[in-house]
N, C-alpha and C. Protein backbone atom coordinates (compact mmCIF):
# COMPACT_ATOMS: atom_id res chain seq x y z
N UNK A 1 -41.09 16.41 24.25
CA UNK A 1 -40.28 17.10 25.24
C UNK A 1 -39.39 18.15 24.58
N UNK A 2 -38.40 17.77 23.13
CA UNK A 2 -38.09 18.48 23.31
C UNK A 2 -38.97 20.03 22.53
N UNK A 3 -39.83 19.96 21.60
CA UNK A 3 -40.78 20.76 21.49
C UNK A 3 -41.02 22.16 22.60
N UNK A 4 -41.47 21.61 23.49
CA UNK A 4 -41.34 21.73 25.16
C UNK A 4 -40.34 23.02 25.51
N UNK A 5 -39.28 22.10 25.48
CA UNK A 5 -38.05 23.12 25.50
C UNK A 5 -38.10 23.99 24.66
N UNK A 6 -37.73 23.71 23.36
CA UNK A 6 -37.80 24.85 22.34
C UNK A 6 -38.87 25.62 22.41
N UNK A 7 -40.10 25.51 23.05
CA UNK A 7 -41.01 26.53 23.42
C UNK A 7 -40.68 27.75 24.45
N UNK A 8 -39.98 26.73 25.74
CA UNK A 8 -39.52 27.67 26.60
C UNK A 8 -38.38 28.46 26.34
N UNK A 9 -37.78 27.77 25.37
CA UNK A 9 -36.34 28.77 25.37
C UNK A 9 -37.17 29.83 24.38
N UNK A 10 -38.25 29.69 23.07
CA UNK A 10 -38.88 30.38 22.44
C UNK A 10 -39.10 31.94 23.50
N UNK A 11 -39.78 31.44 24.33
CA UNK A 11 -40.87 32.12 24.76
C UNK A 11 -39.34 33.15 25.95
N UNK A 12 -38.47 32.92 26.44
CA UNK A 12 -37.69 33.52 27.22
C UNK A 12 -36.81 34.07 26.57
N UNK A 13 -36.76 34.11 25.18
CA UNK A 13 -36.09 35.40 24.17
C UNK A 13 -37.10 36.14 24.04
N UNK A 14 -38.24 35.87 24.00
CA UNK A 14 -39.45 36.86 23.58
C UNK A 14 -39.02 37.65 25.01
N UNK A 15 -39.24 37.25 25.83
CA UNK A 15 -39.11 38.02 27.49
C UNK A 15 -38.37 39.52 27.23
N UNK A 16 -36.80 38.57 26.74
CA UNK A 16 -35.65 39.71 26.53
C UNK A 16 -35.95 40.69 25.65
N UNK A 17 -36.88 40.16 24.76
CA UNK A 17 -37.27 41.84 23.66
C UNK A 17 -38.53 42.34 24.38
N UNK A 18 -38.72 42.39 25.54
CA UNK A 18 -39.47 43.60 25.96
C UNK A 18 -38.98 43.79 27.48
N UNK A 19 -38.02 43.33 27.83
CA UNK A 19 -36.98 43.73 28.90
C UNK A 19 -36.38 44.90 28.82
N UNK A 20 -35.72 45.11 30.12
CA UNK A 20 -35.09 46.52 30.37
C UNK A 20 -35.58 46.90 31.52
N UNK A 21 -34.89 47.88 32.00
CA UNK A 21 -35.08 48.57 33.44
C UNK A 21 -36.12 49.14 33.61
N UNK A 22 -36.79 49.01 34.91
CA UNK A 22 -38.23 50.16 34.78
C UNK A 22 -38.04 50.82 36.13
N UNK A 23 -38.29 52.25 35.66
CA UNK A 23 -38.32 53.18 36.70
C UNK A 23 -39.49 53.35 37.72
N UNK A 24 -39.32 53.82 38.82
CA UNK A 24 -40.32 54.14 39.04
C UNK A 24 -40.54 53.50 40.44
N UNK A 25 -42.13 54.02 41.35
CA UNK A 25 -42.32 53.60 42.51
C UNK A 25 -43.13 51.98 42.40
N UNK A 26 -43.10 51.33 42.98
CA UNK A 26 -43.79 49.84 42.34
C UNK A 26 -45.39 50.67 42.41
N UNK A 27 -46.06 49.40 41.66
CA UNK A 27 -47.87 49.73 41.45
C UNK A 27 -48.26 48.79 41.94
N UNK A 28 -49.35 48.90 42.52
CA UNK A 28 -50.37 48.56 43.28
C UNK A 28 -51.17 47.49 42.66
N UNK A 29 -51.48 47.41 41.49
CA UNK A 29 -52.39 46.67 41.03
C UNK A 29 -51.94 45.17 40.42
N UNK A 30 -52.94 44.77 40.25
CA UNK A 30 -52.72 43.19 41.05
C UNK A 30 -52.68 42.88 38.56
N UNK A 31 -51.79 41.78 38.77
CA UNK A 31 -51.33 41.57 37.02
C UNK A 31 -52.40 40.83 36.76
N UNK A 32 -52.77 40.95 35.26
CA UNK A 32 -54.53 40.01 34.79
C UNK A 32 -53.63 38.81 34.54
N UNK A 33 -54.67 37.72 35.23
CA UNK A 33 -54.08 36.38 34.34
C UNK A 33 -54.59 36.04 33.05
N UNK A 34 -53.77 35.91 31.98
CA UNK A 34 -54.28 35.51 30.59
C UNK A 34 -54.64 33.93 30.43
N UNK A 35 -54.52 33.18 31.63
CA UNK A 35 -55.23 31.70 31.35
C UNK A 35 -56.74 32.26 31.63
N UNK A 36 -57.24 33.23 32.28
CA UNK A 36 -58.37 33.54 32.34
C UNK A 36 -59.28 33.80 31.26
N UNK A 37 -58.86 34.00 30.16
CA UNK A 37 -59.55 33.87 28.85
C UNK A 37 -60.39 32.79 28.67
N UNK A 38 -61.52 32.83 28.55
CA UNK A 38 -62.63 31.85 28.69
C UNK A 38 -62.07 30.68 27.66
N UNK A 39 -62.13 29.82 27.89
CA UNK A 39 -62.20 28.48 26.78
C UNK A 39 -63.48 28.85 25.68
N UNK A 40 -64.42 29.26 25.60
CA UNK A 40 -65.30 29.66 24.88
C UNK A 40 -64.37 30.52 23.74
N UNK A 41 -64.55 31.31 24.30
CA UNK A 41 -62.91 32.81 23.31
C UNK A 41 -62.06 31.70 22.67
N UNK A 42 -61.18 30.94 23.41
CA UNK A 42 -60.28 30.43 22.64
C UNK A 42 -60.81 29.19 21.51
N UNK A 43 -61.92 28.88 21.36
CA UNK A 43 -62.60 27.91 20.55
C UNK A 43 -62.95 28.43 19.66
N UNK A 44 -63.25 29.54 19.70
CA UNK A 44 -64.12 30.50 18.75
C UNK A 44 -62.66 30.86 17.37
N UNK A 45 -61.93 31.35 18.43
CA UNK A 45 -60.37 31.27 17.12
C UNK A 45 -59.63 29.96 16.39
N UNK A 46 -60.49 28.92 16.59
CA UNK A 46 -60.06 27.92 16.25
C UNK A 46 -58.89 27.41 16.67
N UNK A 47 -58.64 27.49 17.77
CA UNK A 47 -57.28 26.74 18.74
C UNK A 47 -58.35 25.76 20.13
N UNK A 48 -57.57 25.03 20.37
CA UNK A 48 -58.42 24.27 21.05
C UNK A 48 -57.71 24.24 22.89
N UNK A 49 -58.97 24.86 23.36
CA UNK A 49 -59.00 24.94 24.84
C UNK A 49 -57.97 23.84 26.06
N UNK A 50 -58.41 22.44 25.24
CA UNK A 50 -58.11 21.31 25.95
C UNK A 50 -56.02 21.36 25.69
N UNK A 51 -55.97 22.63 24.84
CA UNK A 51 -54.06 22.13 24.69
C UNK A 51 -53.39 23.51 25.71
N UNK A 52 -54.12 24.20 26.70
CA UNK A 52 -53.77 25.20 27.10
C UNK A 52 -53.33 24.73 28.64
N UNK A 53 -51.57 25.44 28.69
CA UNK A 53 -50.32 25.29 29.56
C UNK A 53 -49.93 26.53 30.27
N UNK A 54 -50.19 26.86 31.54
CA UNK A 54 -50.26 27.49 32.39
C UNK A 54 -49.23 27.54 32.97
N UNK A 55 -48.07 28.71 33.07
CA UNK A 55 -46.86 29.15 33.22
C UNK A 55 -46.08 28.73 33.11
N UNK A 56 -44.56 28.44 33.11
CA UNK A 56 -43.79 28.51 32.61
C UNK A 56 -42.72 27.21 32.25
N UNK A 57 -43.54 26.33 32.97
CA UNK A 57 -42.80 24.63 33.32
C UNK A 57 -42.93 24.86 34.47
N UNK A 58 -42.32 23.30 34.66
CA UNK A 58 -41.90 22.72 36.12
C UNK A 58 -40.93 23.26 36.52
N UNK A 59 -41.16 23.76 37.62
CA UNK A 59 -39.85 24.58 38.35
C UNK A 59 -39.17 25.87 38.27
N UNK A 60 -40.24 26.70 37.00
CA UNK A 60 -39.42 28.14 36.21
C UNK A 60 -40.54 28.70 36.86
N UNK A 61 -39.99 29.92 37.38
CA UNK A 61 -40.92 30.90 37.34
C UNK A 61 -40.41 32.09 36.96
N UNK A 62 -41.11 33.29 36.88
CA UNK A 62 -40.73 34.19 35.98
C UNK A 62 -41.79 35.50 36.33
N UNK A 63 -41.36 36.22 37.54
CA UNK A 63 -41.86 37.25 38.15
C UNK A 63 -42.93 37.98 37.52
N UNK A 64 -42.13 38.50 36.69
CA UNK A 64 -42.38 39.47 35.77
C UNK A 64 -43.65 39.56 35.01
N UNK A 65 -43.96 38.08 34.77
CA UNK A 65 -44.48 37.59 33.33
C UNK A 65 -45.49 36.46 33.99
N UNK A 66 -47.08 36.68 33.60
CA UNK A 66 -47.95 35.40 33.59
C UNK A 66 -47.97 35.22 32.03
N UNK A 67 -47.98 33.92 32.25
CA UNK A 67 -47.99 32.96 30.80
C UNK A 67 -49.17 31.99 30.70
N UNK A 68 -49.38 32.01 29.47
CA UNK A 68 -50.83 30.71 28.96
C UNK A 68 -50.20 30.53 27.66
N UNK A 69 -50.13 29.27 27.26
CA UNK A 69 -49.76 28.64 26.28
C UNK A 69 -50.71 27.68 25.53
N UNK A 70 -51.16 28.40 24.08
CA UNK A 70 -52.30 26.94 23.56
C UNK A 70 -51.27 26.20 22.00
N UNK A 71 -51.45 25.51 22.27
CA UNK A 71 -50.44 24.38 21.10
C UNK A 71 -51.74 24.12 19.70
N UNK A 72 -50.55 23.94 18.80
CA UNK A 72 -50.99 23.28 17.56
C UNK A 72 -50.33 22.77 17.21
N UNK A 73 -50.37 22.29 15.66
CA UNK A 73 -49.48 21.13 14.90
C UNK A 73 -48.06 22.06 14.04
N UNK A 74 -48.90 23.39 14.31
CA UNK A 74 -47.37 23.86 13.63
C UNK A 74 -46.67 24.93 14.10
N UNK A 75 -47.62 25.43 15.56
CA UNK A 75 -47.13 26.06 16.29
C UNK A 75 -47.78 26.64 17.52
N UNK A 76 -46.92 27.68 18.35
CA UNK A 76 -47.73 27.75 19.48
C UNK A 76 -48.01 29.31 19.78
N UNK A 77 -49.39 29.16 20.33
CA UNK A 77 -50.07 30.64 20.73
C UNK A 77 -49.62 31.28 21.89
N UNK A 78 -48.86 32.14 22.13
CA UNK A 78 -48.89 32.25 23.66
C UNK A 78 -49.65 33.54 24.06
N UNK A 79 -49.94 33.99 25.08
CA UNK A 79 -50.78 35.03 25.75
C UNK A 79 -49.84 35.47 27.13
N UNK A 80 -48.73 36.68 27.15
CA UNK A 80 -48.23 36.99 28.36
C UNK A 80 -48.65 38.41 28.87
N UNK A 81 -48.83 38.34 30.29
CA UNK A 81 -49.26 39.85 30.62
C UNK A 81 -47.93 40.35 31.64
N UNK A 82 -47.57 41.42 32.07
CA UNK A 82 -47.09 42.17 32.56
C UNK A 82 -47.06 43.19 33.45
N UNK A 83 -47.39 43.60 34.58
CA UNK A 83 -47.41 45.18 35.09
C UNK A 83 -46.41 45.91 35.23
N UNK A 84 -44.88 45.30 34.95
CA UNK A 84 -43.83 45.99 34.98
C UNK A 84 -43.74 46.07 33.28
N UNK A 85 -43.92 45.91 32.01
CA UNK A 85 -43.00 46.56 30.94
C UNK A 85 -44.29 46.91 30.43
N UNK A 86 -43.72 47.77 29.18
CA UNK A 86 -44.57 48.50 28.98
C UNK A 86 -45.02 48.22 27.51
N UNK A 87 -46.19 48.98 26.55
CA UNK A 87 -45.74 48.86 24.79
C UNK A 87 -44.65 49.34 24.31
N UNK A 88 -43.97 50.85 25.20
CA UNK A 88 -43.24 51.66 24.98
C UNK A 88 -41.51 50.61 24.59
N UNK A 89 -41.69 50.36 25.63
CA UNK A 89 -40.48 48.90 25.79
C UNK A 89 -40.41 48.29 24.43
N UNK A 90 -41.34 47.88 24.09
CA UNK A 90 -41.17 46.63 22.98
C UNK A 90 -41.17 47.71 22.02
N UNK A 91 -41.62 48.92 22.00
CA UNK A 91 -41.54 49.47 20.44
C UNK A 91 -40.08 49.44 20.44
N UNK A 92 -39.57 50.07 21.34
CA UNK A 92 -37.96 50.75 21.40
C UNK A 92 -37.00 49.57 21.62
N UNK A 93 -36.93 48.45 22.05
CA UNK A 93 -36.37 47.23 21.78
C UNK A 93 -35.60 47.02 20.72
N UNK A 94 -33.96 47.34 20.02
CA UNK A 94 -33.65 47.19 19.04
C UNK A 94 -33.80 45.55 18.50
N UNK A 95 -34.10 44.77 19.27
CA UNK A 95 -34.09 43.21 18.56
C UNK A 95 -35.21 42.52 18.24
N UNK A 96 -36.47 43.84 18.43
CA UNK A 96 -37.75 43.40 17.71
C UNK A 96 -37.67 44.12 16.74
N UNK A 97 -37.90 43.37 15.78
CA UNK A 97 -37.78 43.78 14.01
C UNK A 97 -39.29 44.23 13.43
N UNK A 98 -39.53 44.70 12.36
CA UNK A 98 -40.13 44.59 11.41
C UNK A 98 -41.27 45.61 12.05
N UNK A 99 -41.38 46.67 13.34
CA UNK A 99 -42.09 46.29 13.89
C UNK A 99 -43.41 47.80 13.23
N UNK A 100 -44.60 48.07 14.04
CA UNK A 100 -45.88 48.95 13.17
C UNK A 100 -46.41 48.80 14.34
N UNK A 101 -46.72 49.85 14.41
CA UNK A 101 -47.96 50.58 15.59
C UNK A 101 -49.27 50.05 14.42
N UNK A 102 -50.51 50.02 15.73
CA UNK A 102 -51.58 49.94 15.03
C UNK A 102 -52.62 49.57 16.09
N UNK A 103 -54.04 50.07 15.77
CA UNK A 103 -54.87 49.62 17.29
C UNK A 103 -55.88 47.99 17.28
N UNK A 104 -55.66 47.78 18.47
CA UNK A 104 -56.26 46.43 18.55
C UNK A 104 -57.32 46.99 19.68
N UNK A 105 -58.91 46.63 18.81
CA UNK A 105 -60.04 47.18 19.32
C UNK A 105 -60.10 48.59 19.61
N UNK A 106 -59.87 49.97 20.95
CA UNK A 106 -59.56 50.69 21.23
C UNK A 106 -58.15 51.10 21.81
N UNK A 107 -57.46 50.01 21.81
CA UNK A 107 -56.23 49.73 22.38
C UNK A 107 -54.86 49.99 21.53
N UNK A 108 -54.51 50.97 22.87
CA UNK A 108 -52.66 51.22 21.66
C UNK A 108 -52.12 49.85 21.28
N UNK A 109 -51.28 49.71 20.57
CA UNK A 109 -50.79 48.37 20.34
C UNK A 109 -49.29 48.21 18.99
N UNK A 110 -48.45 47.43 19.27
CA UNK A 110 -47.32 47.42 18.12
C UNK A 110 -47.06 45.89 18.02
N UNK A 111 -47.29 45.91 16.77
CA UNK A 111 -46.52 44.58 16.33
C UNK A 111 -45.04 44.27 16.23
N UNK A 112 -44.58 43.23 16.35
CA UNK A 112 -42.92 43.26 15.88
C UNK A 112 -42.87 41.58 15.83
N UNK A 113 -40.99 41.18 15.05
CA UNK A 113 -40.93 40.00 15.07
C UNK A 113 -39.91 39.64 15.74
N UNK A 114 -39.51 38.84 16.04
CA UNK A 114 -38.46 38.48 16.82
C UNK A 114 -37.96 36.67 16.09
N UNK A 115 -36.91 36.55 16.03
CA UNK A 115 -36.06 35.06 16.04
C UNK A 115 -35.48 34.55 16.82
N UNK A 116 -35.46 33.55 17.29
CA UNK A 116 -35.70 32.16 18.13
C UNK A 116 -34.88 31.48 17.43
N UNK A 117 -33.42 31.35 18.19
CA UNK A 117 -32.52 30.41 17.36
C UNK A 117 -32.26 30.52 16.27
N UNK A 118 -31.86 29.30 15.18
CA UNK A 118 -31.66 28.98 13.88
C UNK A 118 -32.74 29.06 13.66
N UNK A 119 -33.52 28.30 13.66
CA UNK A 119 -34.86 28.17 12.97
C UNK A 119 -36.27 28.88 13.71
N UNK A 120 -36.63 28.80 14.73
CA UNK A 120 -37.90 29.51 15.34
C UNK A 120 -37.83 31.10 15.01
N UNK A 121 -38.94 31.14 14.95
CA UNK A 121 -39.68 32.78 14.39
C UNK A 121 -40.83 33.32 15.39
N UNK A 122 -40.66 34.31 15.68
CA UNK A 122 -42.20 34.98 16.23
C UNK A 122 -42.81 36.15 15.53
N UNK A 123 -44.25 36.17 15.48
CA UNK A 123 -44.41 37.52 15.59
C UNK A 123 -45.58 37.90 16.74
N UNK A 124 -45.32 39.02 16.87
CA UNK A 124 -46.07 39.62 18.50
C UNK A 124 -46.71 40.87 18.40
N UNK A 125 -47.61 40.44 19.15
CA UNK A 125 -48.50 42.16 19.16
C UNK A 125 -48.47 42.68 20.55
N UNK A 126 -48.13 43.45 20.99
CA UNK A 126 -47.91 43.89 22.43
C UNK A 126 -48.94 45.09 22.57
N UNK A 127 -49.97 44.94 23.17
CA UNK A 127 -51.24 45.65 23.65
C UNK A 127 -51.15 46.28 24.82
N UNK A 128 -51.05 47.89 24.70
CA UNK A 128 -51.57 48.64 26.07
C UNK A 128 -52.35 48.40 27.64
N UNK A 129 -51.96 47.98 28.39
CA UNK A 129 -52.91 47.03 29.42
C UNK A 129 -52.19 47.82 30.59
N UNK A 130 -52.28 49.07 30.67
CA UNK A 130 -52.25 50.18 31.77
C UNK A 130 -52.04 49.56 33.53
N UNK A 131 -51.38 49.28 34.21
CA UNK A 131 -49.81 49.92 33.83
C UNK A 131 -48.78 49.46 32.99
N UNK A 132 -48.87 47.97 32.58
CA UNK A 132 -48.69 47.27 31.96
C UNK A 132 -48.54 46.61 30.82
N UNK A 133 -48.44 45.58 30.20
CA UNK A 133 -49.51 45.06 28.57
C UNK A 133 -49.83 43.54 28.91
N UNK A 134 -50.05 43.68 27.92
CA UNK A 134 -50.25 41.96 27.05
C UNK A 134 -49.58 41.60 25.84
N UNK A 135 -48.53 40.60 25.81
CA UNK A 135 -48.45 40.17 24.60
C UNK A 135 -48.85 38.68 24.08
N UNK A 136 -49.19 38.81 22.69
CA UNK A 136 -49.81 37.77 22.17
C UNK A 136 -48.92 37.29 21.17
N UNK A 137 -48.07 35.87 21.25
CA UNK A 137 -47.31 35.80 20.10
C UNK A 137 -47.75 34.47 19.36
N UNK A 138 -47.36 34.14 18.50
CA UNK A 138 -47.21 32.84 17.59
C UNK A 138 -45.78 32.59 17.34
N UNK A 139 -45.55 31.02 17.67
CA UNK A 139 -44.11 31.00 17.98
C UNK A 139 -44.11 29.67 16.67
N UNK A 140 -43.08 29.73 16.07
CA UNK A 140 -42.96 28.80 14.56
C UNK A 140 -41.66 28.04 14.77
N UNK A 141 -42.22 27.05 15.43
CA UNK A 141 -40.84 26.35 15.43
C UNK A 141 -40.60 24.92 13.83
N UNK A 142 -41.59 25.35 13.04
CA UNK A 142 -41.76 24.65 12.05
C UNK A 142 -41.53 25.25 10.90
N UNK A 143 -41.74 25.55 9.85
CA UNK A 143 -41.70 26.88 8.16
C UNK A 143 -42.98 27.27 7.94
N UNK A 144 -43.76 28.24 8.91
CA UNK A 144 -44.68 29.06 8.52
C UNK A 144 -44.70 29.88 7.84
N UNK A 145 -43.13 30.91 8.49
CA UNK A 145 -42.38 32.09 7.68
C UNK A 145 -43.35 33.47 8.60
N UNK A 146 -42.29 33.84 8.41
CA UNK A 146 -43.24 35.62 8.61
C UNK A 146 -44.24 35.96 9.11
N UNK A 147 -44.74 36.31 7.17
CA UNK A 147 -45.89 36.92 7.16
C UNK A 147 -46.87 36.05 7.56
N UNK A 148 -47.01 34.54 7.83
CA UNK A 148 -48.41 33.49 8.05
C UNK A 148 -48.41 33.57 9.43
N UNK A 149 -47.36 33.79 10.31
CA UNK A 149 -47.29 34.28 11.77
C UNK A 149 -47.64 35.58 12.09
N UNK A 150 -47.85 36.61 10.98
CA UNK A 150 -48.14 37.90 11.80
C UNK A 150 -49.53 37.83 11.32
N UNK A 151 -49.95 37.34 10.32
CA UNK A 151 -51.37 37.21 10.22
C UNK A 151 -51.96 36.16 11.31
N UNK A 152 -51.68 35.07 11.51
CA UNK A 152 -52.16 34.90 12.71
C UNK A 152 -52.25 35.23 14.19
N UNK A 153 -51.22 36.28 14.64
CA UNK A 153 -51.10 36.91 15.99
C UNK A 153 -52.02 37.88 15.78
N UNK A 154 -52.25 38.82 14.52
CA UNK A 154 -52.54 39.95 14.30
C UNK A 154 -54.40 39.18 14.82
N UNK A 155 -54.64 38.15 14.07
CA UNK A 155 -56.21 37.28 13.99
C UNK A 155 -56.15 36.66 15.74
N UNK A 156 -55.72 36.25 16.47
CA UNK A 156 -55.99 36.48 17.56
C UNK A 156 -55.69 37.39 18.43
N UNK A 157 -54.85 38.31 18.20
CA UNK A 157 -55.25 39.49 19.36
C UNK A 157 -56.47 40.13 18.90
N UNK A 158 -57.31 40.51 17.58
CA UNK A 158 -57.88 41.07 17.59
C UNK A 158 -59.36 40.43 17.69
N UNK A 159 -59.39 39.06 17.72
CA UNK A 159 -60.60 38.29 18.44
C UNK A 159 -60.47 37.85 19.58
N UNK A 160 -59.34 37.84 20.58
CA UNK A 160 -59.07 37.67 21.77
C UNK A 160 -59.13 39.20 22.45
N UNK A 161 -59.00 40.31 22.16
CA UNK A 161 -59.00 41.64 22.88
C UNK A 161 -60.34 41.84 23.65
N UNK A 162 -61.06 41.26 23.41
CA UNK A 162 -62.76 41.69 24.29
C UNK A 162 -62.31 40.93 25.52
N UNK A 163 -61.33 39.54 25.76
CA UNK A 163 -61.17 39.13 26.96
C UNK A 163 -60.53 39.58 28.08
N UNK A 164 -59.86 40.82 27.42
CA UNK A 164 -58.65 41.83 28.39
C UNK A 164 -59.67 42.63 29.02
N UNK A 165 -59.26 43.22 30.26
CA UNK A 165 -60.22 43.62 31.43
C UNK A 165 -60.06 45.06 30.42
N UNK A 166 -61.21 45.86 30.57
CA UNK A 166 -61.81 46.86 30.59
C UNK A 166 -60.30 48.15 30.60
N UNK A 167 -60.63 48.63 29.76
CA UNK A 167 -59.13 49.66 29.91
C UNK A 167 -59.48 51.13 30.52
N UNK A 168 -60.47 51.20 30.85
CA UNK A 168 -61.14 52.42 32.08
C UNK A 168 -60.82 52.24 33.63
């Protein structure tokens, strides 16, 4: 349980580093769900299908943001999509650190890290997903450190990106 928690409070600082106001007339188009990622896809990255948690807890919801969550022993994968924020957002975010443009498949995309309390760490890749994105983080609520978290976000967004709808 409390794991649990420290996931959710994890995962609702991540929120705040790609928060902020968005201008504009609302859009039309309907947000991709990222539990939709085949269980096949997620087996193939070596995370296992059967540990995947579908929005946000009991009782939270969170407009903004669809969530899929797959667990491990030393930490957790998450997959959030968006039609209100943007990549632009998270580049310009002063409380995502460390952060590097770079493309995932054909897709604009920026990495950054973010901290979670005393001890929890993320790092995140936030992918172009027109009007919208996707972000993909690894959340360390254990001593992975860093760099073993951005190599693993960096290793599933870029074997998870064929599951994002078509960017045409």
């Amino acid at each position: 349980m409390r794991r649990r928690v420290a996931m959710l409070i994890a995962v609702a600082i991540l929120l705040a580093g790609c928060g902020g106001e968005v201008e504009g007339s609302p859009v039309a188009a309907e947000r991709w769900d990222p539990c939709s990622i085949p269980d096949e896809a997620i087996q193939a990255t070596g995370l296992d299908p059967a540990t995947k948690d579908e929005g946000w807890g009991e009782g939270i919801q969170v407009d903004e943001w669809a969530l899929c969550t797959y667990k491990t022993a030393e930490y957790y994968m998450t997959v959030k999509s968006s039609l209100t924020h943007t990549i632009g957002q998270a580049r310009e975010k002063p409380s995502n650190l460390d952060g590097r443009n770079l493309e995932i498949g054909e897709r604009d995309a920026h990495q950054y890290q973010t901290s979670v309390g005393r001890t929890g760490r993320t790092c995140n890749v936030a992918v172009d997903l027109p009007p919208g994105m996707v972000v993909f983080s690894v959340i360390d609520m254990a001593e992975l450190g860093g760099d073993r978290l951005c190599e693993l976000v960096l290793k599933y967004s870029i074997e998870l990106q064929a599951a994002l709808p078509d960017p045409n």
